[in-house]
Protein backbone atom coordinates (compact mmCIF):
# COMPACT_ATOMS: atom_id res chain seq x y z
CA UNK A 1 1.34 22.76 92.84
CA UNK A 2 3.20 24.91 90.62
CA UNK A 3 4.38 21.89 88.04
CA UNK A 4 0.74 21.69 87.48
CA UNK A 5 0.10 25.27 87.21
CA UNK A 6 2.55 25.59 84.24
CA UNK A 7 0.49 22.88 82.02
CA UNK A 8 -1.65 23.86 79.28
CA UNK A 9 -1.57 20.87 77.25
CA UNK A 10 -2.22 17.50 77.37
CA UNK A 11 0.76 15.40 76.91
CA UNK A 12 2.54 18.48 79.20
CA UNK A 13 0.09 16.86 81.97
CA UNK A 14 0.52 13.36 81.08
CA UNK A 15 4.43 13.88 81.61
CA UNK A 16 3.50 16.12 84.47
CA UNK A 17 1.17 13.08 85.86
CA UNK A 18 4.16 10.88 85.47
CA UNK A 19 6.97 13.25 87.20
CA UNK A 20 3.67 12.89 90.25
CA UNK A 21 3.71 9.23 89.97
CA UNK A 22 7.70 9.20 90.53
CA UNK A 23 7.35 11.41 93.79
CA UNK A 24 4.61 8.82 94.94
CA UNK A 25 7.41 5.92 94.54
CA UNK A 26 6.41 4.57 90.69
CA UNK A 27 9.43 3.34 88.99
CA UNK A 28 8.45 6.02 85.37
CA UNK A 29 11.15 6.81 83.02
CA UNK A 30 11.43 8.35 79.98
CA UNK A 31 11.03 5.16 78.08
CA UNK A 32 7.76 4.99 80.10
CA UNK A 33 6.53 7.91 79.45
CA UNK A 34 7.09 8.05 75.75
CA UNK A 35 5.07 4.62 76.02
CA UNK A 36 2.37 6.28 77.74
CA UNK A 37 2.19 9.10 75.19
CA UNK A 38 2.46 6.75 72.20
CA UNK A 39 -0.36 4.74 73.75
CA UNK A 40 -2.75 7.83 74.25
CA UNK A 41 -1.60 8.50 70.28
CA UNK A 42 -2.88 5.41 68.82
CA UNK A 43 -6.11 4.89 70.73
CA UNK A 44 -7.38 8.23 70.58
CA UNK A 45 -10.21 9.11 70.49
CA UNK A 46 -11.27 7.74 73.72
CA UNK A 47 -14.72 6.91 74.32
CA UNK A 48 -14.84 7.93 77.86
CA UNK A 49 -12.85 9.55 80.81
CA UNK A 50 -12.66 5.81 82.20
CA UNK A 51 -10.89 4.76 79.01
CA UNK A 52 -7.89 7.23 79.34
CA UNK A 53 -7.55 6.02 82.94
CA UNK A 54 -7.45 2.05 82.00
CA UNK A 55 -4.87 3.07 79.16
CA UNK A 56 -2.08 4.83 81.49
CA UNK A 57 -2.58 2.57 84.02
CA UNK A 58 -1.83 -0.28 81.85
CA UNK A 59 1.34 1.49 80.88
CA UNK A 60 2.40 3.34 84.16
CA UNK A 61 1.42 0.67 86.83
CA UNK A 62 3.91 -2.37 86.58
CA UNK A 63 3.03 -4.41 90.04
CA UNK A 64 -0.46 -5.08 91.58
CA UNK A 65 0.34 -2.70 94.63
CA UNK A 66 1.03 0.51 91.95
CA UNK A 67 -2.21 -0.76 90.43
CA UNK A 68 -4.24 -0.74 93.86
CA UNK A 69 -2.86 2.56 94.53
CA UNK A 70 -3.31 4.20 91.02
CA UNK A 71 -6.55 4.81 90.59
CA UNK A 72 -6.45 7.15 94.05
CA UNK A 73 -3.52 9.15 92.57
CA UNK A 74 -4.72 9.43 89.06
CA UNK A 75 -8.27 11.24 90.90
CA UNK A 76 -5.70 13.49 93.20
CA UNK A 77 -4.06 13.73 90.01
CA UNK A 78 -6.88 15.90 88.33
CA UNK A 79 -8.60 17.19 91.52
CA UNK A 80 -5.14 19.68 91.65
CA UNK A 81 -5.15 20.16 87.99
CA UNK A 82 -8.39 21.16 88.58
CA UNK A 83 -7.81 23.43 91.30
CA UNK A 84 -5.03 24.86 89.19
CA UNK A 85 -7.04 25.67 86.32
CA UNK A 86 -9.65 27.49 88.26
CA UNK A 87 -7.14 29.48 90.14
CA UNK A 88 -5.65 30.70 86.92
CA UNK A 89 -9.43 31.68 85.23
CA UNK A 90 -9.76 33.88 88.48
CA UNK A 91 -6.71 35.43 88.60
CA UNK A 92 -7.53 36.21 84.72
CA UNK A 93 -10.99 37.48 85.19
CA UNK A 94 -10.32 40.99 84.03
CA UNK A 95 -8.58 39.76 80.51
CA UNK A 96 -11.82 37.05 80.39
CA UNK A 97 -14.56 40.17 80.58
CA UNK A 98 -13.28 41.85 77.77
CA UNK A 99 -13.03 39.06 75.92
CA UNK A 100 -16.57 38.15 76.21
CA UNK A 101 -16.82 36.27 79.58
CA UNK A 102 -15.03 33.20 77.77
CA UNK A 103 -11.68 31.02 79.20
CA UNK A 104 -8.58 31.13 77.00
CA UNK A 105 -8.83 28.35 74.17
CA UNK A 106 -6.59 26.40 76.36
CA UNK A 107 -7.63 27.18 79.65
CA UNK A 108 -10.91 25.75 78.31
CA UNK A 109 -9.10 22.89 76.53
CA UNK A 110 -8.10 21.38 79.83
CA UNK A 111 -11.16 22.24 81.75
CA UNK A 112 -13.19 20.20 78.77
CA UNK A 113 -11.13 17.17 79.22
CA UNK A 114 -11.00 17.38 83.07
CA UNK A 115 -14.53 16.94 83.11
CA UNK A 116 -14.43 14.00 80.05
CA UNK A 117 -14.99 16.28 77.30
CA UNK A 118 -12.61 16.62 74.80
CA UNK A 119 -11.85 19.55 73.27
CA UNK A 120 -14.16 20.79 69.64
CA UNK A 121 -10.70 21.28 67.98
CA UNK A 122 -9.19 17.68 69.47
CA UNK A 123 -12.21 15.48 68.76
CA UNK A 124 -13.10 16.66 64.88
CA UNK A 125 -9.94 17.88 63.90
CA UNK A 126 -7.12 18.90 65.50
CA UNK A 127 -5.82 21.49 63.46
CA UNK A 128 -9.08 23.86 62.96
CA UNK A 129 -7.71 25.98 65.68
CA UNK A 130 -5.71 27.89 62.96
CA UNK A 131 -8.05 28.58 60.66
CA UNK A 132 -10.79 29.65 63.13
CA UNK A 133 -10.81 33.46 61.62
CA UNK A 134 -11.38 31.73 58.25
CA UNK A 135 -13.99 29.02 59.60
CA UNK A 136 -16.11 31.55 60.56
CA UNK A 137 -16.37 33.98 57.66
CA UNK A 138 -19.59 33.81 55.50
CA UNK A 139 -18.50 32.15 52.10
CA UNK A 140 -20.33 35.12 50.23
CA UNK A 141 -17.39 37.02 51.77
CA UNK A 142 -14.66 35.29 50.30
CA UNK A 143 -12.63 37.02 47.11
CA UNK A 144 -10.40 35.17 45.20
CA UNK A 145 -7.76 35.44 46.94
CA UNK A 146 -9.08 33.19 49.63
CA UNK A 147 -10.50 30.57 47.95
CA UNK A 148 -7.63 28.05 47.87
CA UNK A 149 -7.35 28.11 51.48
CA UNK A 150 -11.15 27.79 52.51
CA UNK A 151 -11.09 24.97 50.23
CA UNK A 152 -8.62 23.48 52.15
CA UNK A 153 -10.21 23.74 55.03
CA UNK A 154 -13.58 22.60 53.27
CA UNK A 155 -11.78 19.56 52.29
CA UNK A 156 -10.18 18.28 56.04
CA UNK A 157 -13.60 18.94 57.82
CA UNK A 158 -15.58 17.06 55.02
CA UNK A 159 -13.24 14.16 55.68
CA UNK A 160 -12.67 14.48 59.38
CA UNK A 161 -16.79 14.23 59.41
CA UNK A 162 -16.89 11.57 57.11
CA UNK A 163 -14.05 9.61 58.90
CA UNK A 164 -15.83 10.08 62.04
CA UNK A 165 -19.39 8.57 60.85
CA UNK A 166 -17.50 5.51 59.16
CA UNK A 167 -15.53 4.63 62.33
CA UNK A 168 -17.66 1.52 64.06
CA UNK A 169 -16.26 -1.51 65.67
CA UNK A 170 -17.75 -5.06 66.78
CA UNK A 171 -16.12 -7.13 69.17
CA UNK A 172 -13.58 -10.50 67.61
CA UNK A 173 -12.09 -13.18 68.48
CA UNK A 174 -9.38 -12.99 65.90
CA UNK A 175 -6.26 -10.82 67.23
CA UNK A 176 -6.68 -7.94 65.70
CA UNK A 177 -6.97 -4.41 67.23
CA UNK A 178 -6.81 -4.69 70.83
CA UNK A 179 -9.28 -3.50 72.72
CA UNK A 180 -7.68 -2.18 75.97
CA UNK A 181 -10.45 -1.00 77.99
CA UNK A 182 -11.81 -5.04 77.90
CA UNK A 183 -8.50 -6.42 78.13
CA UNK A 184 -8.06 -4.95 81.67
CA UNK A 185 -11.77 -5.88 82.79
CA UNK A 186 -11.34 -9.76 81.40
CA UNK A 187 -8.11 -9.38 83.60
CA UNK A 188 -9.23 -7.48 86.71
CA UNK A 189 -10.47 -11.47 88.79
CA UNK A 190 -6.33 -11.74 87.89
CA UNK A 191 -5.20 -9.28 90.40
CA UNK A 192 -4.04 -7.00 86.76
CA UNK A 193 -1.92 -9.52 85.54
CA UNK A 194 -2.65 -9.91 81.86
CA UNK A 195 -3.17 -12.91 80.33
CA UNK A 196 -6.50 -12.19 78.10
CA UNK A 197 -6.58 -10.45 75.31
CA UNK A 198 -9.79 -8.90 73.78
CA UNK A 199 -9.98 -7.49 70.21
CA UNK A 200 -12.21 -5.09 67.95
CA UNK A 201 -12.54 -5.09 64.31
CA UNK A 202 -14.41 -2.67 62.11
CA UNK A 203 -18.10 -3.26 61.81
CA UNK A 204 -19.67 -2.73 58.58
CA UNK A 205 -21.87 0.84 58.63
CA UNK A 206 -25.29 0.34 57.70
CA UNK A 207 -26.10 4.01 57.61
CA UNK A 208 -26.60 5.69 54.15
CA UNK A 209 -26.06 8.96 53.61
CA UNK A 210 -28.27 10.93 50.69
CA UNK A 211 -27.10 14.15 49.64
CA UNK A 212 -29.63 16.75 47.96
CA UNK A 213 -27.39 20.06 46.83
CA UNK A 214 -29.15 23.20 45.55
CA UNK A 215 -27.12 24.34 42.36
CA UNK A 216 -29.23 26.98 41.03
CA UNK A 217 -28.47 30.90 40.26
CA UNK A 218 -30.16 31.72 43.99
CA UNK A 219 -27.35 29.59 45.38
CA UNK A 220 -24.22 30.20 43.24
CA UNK A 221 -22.35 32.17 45.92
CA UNK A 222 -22.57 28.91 48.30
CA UNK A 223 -22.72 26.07 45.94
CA UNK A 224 -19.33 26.30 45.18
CA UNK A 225 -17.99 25.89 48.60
CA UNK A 226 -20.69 22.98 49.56
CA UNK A 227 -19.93 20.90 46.00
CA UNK A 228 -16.59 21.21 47.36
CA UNK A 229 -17.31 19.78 50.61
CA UNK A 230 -19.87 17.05 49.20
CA UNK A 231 -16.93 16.06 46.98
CA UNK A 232 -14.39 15.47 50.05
CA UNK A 233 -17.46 13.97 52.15
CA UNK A 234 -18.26 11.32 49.15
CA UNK A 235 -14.52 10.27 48.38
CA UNK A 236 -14.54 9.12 52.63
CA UNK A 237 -17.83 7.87 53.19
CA UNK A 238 -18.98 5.17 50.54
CA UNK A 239 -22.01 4.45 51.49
CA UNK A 240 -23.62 7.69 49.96
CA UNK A 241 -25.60 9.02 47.20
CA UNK A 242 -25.44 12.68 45.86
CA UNK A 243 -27.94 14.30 43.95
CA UNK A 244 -27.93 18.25 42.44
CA UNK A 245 -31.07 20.09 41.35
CA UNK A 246 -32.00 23.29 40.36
CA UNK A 247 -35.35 22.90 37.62
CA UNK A 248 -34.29 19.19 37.11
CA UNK A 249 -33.11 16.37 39.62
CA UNK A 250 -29.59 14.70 38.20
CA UNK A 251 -27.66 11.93 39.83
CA UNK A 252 -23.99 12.62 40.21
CA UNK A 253 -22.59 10.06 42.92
CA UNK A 254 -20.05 8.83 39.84
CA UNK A 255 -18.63 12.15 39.13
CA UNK A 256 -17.79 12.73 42.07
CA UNK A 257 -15.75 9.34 42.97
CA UNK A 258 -13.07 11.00 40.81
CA UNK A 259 -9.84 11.52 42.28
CA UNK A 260 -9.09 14.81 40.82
CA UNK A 261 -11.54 17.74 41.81
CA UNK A 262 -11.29 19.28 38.62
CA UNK A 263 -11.79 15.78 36.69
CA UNK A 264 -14.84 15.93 38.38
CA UNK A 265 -16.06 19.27 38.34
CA UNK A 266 -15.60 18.84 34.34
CA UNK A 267 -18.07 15.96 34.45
CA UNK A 268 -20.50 18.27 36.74
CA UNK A 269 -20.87 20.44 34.08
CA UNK A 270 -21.29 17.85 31.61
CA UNK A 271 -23.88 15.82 33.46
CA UNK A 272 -25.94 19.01 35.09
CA UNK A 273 -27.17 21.39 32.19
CA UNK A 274 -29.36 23.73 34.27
CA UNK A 275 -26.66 24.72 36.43
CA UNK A 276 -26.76 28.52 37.87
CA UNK A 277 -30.57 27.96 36.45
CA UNK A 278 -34.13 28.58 38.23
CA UNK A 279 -35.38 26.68 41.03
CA UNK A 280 -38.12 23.78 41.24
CA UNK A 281 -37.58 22.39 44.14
CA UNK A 282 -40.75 20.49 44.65
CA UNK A 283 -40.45 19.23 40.78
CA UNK A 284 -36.82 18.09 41.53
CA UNK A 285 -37.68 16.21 44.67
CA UNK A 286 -40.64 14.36 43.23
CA UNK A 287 -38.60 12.89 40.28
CA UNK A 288 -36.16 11.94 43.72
CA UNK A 289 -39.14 10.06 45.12
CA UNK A 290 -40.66 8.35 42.04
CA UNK A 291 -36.93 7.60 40.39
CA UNK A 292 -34.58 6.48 43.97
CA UNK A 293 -36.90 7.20 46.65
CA UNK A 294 -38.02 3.54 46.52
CA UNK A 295 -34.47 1.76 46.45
CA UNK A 296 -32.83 4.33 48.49
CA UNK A 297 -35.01 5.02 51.46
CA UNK A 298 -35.04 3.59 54.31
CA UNK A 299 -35.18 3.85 58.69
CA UNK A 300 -31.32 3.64 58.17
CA UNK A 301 -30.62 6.49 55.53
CA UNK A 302 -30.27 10.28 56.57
CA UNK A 303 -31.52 12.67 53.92
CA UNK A 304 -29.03 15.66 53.86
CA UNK A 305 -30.81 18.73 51.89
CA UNK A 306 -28.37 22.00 50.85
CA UNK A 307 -30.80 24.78 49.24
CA UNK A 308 -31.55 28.36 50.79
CA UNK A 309 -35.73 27.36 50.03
CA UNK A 310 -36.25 29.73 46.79
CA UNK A 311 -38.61 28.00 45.10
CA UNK A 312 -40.17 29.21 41.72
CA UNK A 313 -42.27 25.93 41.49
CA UNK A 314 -45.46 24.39 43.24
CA UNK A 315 -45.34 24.42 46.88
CA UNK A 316 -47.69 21.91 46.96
CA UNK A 317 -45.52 19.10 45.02
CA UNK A 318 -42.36 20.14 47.17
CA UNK A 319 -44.98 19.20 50.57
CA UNK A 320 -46.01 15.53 48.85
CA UNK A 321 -42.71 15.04 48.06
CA UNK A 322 -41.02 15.98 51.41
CA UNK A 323 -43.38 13.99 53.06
CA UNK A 324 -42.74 11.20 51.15
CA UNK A 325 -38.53 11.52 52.02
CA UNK A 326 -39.78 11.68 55.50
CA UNK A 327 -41.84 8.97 55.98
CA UNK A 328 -39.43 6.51 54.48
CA UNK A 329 -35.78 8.22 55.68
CA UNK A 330 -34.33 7.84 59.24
CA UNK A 331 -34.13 12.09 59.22
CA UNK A 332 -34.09 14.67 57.51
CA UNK A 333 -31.58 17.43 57.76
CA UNK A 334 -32.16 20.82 56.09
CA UNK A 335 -28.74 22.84 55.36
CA UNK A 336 -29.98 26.72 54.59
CA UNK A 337 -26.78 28.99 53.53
CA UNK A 338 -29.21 31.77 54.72
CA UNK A 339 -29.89 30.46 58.03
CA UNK A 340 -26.63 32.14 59.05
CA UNK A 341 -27.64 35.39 58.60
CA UNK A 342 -28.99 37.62 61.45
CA UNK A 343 -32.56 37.71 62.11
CA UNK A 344 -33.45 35.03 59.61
CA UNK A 345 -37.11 33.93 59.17
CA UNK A 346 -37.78 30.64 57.10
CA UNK A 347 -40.77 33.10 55.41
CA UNK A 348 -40.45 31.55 51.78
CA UNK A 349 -43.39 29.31 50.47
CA UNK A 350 -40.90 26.61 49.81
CA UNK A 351 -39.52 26.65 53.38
CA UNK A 352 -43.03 27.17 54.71
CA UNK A 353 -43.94 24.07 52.78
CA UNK A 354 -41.26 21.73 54.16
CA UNK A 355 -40.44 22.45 57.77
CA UNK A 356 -43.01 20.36 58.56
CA UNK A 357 -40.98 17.27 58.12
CA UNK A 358 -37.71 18.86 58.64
CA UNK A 359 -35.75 17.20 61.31
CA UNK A 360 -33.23 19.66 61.63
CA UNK A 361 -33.06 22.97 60.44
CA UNK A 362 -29.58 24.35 60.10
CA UNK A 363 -27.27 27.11 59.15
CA UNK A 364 -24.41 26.15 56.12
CA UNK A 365 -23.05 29.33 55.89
CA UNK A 366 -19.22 28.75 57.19
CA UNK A 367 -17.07 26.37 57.33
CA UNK A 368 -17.81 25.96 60.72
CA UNK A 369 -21.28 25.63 60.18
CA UNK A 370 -20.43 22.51 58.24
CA UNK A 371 -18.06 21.26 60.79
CA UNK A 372 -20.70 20.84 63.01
CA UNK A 373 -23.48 18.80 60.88
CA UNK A 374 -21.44 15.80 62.90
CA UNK A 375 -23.57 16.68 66.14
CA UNK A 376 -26.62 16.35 63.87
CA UNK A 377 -25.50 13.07 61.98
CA UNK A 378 -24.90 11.07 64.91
């Protein structure tokens, strides 16, 4: 079908699916399909493949017999799409070997959806696409000249991430959001006629969030670029704490509820004296566990830990201490700015001493790297 060949994105295919719809006898318009886009607007993200089906059928199928039939066309719909895509990655195998074995960004794209997988740069933010060159340069790389616009980029994936983990919903009775993928079950015994309404409101997030950042000299050509991201990640998601350390713990979850970054980077340097100092790690996280642990610990808090593992202190106190976190906390996640590097070994007495009761070990090297603590969050 060459209409569907020429499709790359996906509202092209959802106007493409309703030009097939028309040709199959469905009364579609533009008024339609601009009701159909809107629609796909203002629910995404969907939580399954069967969700985007219930939503344009809801708007595309007006009588009970374009109902019966759509769910036949919508599969034919795809199965072509599908067909189409795959002719078009062999006809492009050449291009795809020298560029690694790997689809074209949208190529992929569709093929991700097709199968109910939405697309990395669709589901956590839509825009990263153009900054991918930047996402994945080490942030010991960066000169001056860069920093504004890594910081940007710092900023929308701490916030897309944060966004993301605050976004639950509970079922209501009161008529607020409507839920559209219950509304058309309640109404299926109706023959699709729909005459009740179901509705979601936002459930309250238990999950806390503590944040342990690693602001000594070892880590001043990283810290920048995670404070940065812990301040964007704080101002979305309340339901954090943030801690720095470097030979002392301090608490600085006010500071950064400022507004304006450099408000709060003032009262950073205020409140944190051994900034850009040495490194006692285990010291820090014991004053963590005899000062908060207690009140903020718990099976429903995840302990986030930034620090590359250089510890001038006792290994033995950072092995009580991280046994401690992880016998009260939900998990543990170690961020390692190092990890990104090739042919890294966690060889250091004060990683040796914690992986233990590490839950995950990860890179934090890149903004991308950062973009994808989601996966481990969830």
């Amino acid at each position: 079908m060459e209409l569907i060949q020429r499709q790359t994105s996906l509202s092209a295919n959802i106007v493409a699916f309703c030009r097939f719809l028309r040709q199959k006898g469905y009364t579609i318009g533009p008024q339609e399909e601009a009701d159909a886009l809107q629609a796909l607007e203002v629910l995404a993200p969907f939580e399954s493949p069967e969700s985007l089906q219930l939503c344009l059928k809801a708007t595309l199928a007006r009588t009970l017999p374009q109902q019966m039939l759509f769910d036949e066309l919508y599969r034919q719909y795809w199965r072509e799409l599908e067909k189409a895509v795959n002719s078009k990655v062999k006809e492009g195998a050449a291009e795809k070997k020298q560029a690694g074995k790997q689809p074209t960004p949208k190529v992929q794209s569709i093929k991700n959806w097709l199968q109910g997988n939405q697309s990395r740069e669709t589901e956590e933010m839509a825009t990263y696409s153009t900054h991918e060159v930047i996402g994945r340069k080490d942030f010991s790389a960066f000169g001056s000249d860069g920093l504004w616009e890594v910081a940007r980029l710092i900023h929308r994936i701490a916030r897309s991430l944060a966004l993301r983990q605050s976004r639950r919903r509970k079922r209501t009775n009161r008529p607020l959001q409507l839920d559209l993928r219950r509304t058309l079950r309640l109404n299926m015994r109706r023959g699709g006629e729909i005459l009740d309404l179901a509705y979601y409101e936002p459930a309250r997030n238990k999950q806390q969030i503590v944040l342990l950042c690693d602001v000594s000299k070892s880590m001043d050509l990283y810290s920048r670029f995670l404070i940065q991201f812990v301040y964007a990640f704080q101002n979305a998601y309340r339901r954090i704490e943030t801690f720095v350390f470097s030979t002392s713990l301090y608490r600085v979850t006010s500071q950064l509820r400022q507004r304006d970054f450099g408000i709060a980077l003032n009262g950073l340097a205020d409140a944190v004296p051994g900034w850009s100092g040495g490194t006692k790690i285990g010291a820090s996280f014991q004053e963590f566990c005899r000062s908060h642990g207690g009140k903020l610990l718990n099976k429903r808090t995840i302990v986030i830990i930034m620090s590359d593992g250089w510890d001038t202190g006792n290994a033995e106190e950072l092995s009580e201490s991280m046994r401690f976190i992880r016998s009260k906390a939900a998990k543990v996640i170690w961020l390692n700015p190092l990890a990104g590097s090739a042919g890294f070994e966690p060889t250091t007495l004060g990683l040796q001493a914690a992986m233990p009761f590490i839950d995950v070990f990860a890179s934090a090297h890149n903004a991308e790297s950062l973009r994808d603590l989601y996966r481990h969050l969830r």
